[in-house]
N, C-alpha and C. Protein backbone atom coordinates (compact mmCIF):
# COMPACT_ATOMS: atom_id res chain seq x y z
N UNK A 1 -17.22 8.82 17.87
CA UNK A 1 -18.19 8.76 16.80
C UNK A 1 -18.21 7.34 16.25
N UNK A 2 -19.21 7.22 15.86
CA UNK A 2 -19.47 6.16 15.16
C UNK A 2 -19.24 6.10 13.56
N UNK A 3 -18.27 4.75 13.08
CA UNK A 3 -17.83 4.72 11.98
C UNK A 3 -18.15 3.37 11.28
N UNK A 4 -18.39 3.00 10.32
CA UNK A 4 -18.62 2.24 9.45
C UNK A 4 -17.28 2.35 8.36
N UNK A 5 -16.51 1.53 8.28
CA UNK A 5 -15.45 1.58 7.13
C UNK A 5 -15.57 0.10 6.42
N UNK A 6 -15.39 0.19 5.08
CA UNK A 6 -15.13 -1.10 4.33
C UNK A 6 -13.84 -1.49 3.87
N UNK A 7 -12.97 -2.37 4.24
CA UNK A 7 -11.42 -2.46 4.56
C UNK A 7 -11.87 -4.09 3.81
N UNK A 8 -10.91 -3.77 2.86
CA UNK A 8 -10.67 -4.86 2.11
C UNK A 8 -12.18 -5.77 1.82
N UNK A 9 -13.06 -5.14 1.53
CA UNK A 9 -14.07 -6.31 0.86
C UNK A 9 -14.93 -6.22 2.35
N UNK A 10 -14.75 -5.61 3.52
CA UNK A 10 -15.62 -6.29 4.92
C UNK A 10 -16.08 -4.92 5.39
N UNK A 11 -17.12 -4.59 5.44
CA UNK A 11 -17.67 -3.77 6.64
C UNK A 11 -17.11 -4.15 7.65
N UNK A 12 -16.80 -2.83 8.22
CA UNK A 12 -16.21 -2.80 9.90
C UNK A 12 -16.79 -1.63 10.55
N UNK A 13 -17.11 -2.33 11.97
CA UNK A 13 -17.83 -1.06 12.08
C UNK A 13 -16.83 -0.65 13.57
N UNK A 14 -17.02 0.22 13.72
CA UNK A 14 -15.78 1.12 15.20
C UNK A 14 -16.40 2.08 15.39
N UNK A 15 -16.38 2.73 16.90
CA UNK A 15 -16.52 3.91 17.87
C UNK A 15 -15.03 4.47 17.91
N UNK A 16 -14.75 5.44 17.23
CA UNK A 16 -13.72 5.87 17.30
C UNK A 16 -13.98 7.70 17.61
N UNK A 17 -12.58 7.83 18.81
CA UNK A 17 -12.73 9.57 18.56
C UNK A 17 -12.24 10.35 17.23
N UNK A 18 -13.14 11.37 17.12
CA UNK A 18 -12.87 11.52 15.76
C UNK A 18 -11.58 12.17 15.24
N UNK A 19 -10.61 12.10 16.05
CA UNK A 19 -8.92 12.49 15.69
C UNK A 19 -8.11 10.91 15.61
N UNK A 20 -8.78 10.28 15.45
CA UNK A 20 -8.06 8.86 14.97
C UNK A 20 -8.13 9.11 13.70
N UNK A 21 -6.47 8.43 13.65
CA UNK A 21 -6.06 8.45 12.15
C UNK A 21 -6.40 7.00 11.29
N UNK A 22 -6.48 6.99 10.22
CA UNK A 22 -6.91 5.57 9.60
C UNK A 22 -5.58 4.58 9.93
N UNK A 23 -4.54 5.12 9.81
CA UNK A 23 -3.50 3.89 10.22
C UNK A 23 -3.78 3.64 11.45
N UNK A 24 -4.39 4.32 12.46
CA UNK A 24 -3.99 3.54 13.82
C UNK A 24 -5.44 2.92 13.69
N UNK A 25 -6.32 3.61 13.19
CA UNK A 25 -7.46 2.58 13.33
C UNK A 25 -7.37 1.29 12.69
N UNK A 26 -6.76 1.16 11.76
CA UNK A 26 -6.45 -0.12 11.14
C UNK A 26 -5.55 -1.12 11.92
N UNK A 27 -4.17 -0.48 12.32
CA UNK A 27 -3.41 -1.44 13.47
C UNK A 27 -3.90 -1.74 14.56
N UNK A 28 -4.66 -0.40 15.21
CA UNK A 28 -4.33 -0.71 16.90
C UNK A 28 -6.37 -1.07 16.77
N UNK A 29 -7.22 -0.76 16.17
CA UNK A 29 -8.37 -1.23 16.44
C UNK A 29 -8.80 -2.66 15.34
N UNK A 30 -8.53 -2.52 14.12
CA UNK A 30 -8.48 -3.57 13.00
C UNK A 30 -7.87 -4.84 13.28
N UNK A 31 -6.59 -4.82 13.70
CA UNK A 31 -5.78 -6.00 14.26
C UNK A 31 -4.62 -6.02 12.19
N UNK A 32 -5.15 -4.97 11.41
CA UNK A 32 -4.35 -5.13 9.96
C UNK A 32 -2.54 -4.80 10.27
N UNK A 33 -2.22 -5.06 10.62
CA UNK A 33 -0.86 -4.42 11.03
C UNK A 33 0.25 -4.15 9.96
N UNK A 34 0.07 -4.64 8.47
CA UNK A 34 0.43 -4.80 7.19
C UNK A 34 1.08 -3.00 7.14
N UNK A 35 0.58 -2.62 7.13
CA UNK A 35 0.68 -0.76 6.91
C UNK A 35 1.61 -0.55 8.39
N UNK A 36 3.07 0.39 8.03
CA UNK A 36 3.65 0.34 9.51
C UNK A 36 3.80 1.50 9.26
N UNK A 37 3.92 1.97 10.58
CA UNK A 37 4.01 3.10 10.96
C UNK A 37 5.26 3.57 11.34
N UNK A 38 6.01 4.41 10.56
CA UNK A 38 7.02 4.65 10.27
C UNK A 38 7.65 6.24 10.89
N UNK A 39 7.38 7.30 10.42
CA UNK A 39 7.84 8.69 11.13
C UNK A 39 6.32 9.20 11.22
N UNK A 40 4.94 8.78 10.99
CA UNK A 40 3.64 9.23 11.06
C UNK A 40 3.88 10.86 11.35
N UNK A 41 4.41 11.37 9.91
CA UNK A 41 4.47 12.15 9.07
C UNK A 41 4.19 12.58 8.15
N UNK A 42 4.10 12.02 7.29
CA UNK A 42 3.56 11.49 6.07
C UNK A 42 4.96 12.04 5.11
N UNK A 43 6.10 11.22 5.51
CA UNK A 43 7.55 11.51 5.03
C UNK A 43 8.35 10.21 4.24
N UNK A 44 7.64 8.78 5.02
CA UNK A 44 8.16 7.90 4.89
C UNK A 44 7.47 6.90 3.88
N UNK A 45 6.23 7.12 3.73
CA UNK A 45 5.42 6.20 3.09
C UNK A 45 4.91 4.85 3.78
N UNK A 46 5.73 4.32 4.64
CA UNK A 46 5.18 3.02 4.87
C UNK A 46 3.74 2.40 5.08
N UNK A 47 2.83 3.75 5.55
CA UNK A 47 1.78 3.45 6.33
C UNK A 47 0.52 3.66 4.81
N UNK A 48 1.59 3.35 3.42
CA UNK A 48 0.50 3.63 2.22
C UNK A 48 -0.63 2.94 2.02
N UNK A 49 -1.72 2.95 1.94
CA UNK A 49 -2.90 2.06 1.47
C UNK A 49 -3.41 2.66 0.49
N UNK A 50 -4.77 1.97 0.05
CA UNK A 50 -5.67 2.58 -0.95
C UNK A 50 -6.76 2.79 -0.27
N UNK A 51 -7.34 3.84 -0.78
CA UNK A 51 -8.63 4.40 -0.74
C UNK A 51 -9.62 5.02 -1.84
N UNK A 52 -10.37 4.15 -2.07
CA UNK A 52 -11.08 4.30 -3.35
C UNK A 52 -10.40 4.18 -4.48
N UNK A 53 -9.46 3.14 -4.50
CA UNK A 53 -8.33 3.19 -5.32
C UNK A 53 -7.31 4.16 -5.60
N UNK A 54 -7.26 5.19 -4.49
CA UNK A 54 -6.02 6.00 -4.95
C UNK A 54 -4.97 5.94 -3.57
N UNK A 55 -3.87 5.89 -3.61
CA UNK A 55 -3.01 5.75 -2.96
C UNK A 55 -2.84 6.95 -1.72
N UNK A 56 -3.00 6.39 -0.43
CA UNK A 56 -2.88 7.75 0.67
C UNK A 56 -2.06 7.42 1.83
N UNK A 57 -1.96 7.87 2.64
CA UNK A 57 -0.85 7.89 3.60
C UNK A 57 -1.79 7.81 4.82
N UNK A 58 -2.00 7.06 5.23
CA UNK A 58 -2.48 6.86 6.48
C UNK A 58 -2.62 7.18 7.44
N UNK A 59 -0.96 7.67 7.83
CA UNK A 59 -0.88 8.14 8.74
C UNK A 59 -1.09 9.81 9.50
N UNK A 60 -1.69 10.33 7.91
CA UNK A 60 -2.48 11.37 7.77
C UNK A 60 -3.36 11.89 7.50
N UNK A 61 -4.50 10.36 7.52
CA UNK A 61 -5.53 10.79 6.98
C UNK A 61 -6.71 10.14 8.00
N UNK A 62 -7.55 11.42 8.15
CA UNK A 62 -8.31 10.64 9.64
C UNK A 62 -9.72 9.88 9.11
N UNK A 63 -9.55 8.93 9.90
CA UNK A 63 -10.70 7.73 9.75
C UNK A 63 -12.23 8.18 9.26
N UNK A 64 -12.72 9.50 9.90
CA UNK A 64 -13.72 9.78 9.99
C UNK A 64 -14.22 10.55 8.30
N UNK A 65 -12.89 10.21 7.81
CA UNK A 65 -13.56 11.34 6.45
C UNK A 65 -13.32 10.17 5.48
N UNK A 66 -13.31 9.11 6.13
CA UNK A 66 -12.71 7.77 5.24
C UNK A 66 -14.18 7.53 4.42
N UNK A 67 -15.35 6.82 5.22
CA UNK A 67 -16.80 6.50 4.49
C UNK A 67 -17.14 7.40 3.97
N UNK A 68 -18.11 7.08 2.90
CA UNK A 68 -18.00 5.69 2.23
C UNK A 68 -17.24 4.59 1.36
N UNK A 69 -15.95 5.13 1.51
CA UNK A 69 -15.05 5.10 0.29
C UNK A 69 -14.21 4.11 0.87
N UNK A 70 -14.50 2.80 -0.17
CA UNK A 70 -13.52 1.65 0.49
C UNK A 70 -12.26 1.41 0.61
N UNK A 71 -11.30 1.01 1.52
CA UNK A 71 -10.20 0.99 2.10
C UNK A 71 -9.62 -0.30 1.68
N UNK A 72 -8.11 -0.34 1.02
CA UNK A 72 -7.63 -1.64 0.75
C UNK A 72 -6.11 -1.46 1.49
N UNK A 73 -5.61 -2.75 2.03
CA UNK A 73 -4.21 -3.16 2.66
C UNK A 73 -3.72 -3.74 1.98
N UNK A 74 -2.62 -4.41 2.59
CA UNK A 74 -1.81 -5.18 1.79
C UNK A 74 -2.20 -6.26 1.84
N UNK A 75 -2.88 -6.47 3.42
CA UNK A 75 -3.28 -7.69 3.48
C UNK A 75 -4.90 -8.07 2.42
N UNK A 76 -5.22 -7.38 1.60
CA UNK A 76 -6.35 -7.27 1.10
C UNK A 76 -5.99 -7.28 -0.70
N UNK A 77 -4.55 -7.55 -0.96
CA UNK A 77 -4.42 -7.64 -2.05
C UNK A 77 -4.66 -9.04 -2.65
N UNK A 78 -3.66 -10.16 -1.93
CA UNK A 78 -4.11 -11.40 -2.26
C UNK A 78 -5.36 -12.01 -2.20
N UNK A 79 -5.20 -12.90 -3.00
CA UNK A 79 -6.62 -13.67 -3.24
C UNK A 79 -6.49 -15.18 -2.56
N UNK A 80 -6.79 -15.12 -1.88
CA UNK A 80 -6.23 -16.96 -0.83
C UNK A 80 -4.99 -17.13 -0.66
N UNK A 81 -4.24 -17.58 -1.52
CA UNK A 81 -2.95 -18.07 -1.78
C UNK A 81 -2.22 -17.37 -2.44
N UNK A 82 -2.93 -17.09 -3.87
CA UNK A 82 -2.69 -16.26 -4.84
C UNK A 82 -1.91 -15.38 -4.44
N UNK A 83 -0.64 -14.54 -4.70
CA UNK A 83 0.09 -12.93 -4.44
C UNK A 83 -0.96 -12.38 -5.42
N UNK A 84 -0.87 -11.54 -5.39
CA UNK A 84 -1.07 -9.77 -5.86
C UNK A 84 -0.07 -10.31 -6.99
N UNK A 85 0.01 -9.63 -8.23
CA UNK A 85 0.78 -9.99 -9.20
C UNK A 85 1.83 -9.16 -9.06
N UNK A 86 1.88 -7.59 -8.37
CA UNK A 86 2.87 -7.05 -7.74
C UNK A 86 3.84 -7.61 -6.33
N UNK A 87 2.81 -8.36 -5.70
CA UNK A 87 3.77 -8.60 -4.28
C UNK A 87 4.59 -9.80 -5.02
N UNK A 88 3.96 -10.79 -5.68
CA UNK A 88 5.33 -11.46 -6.52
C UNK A 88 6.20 -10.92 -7.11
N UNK A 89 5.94 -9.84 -7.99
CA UNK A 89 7.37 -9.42 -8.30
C UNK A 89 8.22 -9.13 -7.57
N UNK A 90 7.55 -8.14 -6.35
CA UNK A 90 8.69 -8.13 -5.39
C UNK A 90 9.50 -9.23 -5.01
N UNK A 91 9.05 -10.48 -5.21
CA UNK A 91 9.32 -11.93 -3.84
C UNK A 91 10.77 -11.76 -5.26
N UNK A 92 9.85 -12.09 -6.53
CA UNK A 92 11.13 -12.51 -7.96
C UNK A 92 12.45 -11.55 -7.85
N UNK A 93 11.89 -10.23 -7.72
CA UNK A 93 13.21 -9.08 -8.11
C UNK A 93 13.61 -8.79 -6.79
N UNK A 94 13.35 -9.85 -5.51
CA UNK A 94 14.20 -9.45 -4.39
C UNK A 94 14.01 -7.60 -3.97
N UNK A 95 12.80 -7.42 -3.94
CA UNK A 95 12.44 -5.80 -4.12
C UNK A 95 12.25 -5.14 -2.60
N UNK A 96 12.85 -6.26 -1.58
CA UNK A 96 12.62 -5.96 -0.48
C UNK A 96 14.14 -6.54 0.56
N UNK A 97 14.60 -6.07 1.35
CA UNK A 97 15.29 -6.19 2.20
C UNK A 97 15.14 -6.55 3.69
N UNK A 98 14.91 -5.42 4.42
CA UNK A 98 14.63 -5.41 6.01
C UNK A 98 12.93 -5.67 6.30
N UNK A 99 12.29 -5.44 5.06
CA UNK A 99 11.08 -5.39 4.36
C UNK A 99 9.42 -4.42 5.82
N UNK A 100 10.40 -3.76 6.17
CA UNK A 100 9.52 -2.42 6.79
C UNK A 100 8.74 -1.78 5.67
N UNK A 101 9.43 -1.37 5.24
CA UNK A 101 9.13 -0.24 3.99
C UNK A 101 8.01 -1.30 2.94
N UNK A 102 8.29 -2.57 2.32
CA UNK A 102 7.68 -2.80 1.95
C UNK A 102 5.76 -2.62 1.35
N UNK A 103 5.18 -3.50 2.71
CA UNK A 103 3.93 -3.29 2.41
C UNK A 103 3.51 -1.41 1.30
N UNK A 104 3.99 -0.64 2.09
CA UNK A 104 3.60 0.54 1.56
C UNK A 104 4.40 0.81 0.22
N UNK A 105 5.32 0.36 -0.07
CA UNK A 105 5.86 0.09 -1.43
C UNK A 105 5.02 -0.40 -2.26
N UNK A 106 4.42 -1.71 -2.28
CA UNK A 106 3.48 -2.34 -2.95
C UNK A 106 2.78 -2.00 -3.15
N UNK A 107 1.83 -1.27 -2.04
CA UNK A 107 0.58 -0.47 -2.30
C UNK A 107 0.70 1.08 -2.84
N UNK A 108 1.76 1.22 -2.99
CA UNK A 108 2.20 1.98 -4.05
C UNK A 108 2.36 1.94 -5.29
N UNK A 109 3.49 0.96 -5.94
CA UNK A 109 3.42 0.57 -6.83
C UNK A 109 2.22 0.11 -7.64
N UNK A 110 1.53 -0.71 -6.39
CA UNK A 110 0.00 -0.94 -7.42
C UNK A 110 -0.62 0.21 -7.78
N UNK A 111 -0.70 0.97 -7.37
CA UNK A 111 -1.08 2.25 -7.76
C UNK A 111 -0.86 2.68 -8.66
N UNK A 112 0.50 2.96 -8.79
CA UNK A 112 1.00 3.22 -9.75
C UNK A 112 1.20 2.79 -11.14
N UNK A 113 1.06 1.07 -10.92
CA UNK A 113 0.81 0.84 -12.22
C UNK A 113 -0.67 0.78 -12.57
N UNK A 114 -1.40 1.16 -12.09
CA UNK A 114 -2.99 0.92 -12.14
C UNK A 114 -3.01 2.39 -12.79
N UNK A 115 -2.31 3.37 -12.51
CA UNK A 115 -2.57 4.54 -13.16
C UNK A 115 -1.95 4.94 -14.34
N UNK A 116 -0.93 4.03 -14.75
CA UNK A 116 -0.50 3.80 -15.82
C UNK A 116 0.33 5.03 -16.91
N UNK A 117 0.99 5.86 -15.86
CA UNK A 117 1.46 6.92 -16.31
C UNK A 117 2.97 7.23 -16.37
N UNK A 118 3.43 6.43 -15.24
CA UNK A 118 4.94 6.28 -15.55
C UNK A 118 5.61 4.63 -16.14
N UNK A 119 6.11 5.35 -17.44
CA UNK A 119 6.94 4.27 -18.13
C UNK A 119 8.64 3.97 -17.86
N UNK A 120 9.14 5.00 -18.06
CA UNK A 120 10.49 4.70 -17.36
C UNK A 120 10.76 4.71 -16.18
N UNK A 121 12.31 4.45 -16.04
CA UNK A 121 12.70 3.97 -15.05
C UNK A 121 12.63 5.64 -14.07
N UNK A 122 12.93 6.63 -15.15
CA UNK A 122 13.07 7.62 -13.86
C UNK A 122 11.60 8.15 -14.25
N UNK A 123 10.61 7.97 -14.92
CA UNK A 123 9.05 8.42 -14.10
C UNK A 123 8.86 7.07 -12.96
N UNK A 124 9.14 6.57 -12.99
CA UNK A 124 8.69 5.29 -11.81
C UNK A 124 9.69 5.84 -10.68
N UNK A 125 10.54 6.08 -10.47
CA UNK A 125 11.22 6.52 -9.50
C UNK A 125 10.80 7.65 -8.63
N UNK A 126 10.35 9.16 -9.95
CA UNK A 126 9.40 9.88 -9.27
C UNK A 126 8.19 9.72 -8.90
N UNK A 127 7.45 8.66 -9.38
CA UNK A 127 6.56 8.44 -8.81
C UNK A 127 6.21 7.91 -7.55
N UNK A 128 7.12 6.94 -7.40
CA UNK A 128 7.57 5.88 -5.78
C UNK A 128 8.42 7.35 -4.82
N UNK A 129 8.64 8.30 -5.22
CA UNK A 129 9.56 8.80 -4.85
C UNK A 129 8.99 9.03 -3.13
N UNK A 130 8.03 9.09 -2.71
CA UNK A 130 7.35 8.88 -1.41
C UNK A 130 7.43 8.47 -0.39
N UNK A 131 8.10 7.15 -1.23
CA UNK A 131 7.96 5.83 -0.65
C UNK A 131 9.88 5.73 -0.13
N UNK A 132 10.22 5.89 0.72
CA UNK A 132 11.58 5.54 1.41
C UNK A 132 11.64 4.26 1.66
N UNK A 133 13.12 3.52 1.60
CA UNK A 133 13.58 2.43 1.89
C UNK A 133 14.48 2.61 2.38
N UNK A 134 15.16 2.30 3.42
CA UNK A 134 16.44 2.53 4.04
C UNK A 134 17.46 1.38 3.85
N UNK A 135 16.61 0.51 3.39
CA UNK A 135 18.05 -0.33 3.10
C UNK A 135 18.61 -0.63 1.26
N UNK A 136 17.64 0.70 0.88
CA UNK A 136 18.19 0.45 -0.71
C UNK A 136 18.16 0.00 -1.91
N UNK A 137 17.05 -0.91 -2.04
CA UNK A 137 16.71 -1.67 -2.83
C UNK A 137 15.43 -0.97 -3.96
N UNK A 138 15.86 0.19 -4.06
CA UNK A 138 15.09 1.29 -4.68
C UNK A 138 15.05 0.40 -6.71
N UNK A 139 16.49 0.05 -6.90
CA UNK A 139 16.99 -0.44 -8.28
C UNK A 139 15.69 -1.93 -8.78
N UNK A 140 15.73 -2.55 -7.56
CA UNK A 140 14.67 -3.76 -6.99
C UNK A 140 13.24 -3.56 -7.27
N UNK A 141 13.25 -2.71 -6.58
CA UNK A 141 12.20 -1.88 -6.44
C UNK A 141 11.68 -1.35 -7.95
N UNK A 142 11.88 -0.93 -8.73
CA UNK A 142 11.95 -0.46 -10.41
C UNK A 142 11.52 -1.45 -11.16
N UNK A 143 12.54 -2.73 -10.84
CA UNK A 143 12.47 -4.21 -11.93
C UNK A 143 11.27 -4.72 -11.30
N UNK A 144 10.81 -4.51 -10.12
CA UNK A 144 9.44 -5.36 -9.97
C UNK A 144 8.41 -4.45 -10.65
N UNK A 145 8.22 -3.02 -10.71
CA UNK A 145 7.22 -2.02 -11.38
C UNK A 145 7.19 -2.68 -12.81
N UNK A 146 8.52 -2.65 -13.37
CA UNK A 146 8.54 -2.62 -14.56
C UNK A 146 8.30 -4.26 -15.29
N UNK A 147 8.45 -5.08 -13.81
CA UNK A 147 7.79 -6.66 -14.72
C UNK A 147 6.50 -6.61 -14.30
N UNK A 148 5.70 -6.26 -13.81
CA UNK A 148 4.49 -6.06 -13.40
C UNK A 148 3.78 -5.14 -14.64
N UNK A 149 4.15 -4.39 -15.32
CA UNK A 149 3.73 -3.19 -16.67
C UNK A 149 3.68 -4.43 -17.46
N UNK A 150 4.91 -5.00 -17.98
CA UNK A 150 5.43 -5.77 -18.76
C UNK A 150 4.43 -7.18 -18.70
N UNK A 151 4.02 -7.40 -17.77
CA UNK A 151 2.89 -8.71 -17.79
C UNK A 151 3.84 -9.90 -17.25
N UNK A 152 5.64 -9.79 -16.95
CA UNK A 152 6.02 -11.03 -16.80
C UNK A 152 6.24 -11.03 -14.91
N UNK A 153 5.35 -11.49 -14.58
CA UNK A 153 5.21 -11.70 -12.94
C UNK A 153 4.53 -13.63 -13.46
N UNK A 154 5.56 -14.31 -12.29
CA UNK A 154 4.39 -15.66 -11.88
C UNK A 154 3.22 -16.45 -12.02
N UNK A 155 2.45 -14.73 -11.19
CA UNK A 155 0.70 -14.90 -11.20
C UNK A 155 0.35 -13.62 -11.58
N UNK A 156 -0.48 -13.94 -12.41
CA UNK A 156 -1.16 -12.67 -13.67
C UNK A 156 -1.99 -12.30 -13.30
N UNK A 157 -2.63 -12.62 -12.74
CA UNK A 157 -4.01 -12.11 -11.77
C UNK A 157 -3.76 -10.64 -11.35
N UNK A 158 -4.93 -9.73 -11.27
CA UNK A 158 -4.94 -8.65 -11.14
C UNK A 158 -6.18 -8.11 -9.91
C-alpha cells in the first residue's frame, strides 16, 4: 500500500506492505535509525517516538494507521545544533550509559514532561516506568526529568 507519513517536519512517501511496523519503516525504509529495536515487544521501550505528540512504541504500531498524524524521532528533536532541552540534560546528568535505551528514554521523557503530570521523583519513575535501561542509570535518568521541569538545562529551547 501506499503511504504518505510526515516524520519529523518532511513528507515521506513509501509502498509499504501493510503489516509493516512504524519502527521498521523508519529504520530499515527511512534510513532514521535513532529508535532501536530492542525485544519488538513492546516491553523495552527503546523503539519510543511521538505521534501526534503522544508517546508510542513503535515497534507495535503499524505504519499504515500512522497518517495523517505526524511522526517525531529523536533525530527530529534538535534544531541544527541546538539539543532538545531534554537530550542536554541527559548529556549534563550523565542520564545515559551503554546509551541503547536512550533515544527512547528521551522521547519519553519529553513526553512526559510535555504532559506535565508527574512531579516527583516516584510519579516520574512510574511514568518512565516503560522505558528499561539495563545498565542503570534510572537515578540519572530522574535528575535530567526533573532539570528539564525545573527550566535549569543549557539550552531552553523547547
Amino acid at each position: 500500500m501506499d503511504v504518505v507519513l510526515s516524520v519529523n517536519g518532511q513528507d515521506r512517501r513509501l509502498r509499504l506492505d501493510p503489516r509493516v511496523t512504524l519502527l521498521d519503516a523508519l529504520r530499515d525504509r527511512l534510513d532514521l535509525v535513532g529508535s532501536k529495536k530492542g525485544c519488538d515487544r513492546g516491553q523495552c521501550g527503546a523503539c519510543t517516538v511521538h505521534v501526534d505528540g503522544r508517546r508510542v512504541l513503535s515497534c507495535l504500531t503499524l505504519t499504515c494507521a500512522v497518517p495523517p498524524r505526524p511522526v517525531t524521532t529523536i533525530e527530529g528533536l534538535a534544531r541544527g545544533e541546538a539539543l532538545h532541552p531534554m537530550q542536554q540534560a541527559f548529556v549534563d546528568h550523565d542520564a545515559f550509559q551503554c546509551g541503547f535505551c536512550t533515544s527512547g528514554q528521551i522521547m519519553s521523557a519529553v513526553a512526559l514532561a510535555r504532559e506535565g503530570t508527574a512531579r516527583s521523583d516516584a510519579e516520574i519513575r512510574e511514568a518512565m516506568s516503560g522505558n528499561l535501561c539495563r545498565c542503570g542509570a534510572y537515578n540519572n535518568i530522574v535528575d535530567a526529568v526533573r532539570a528539564v521541569q525545573a527550566g535549569r538545562t543549557r539550552n531552553g529551547a523547547d
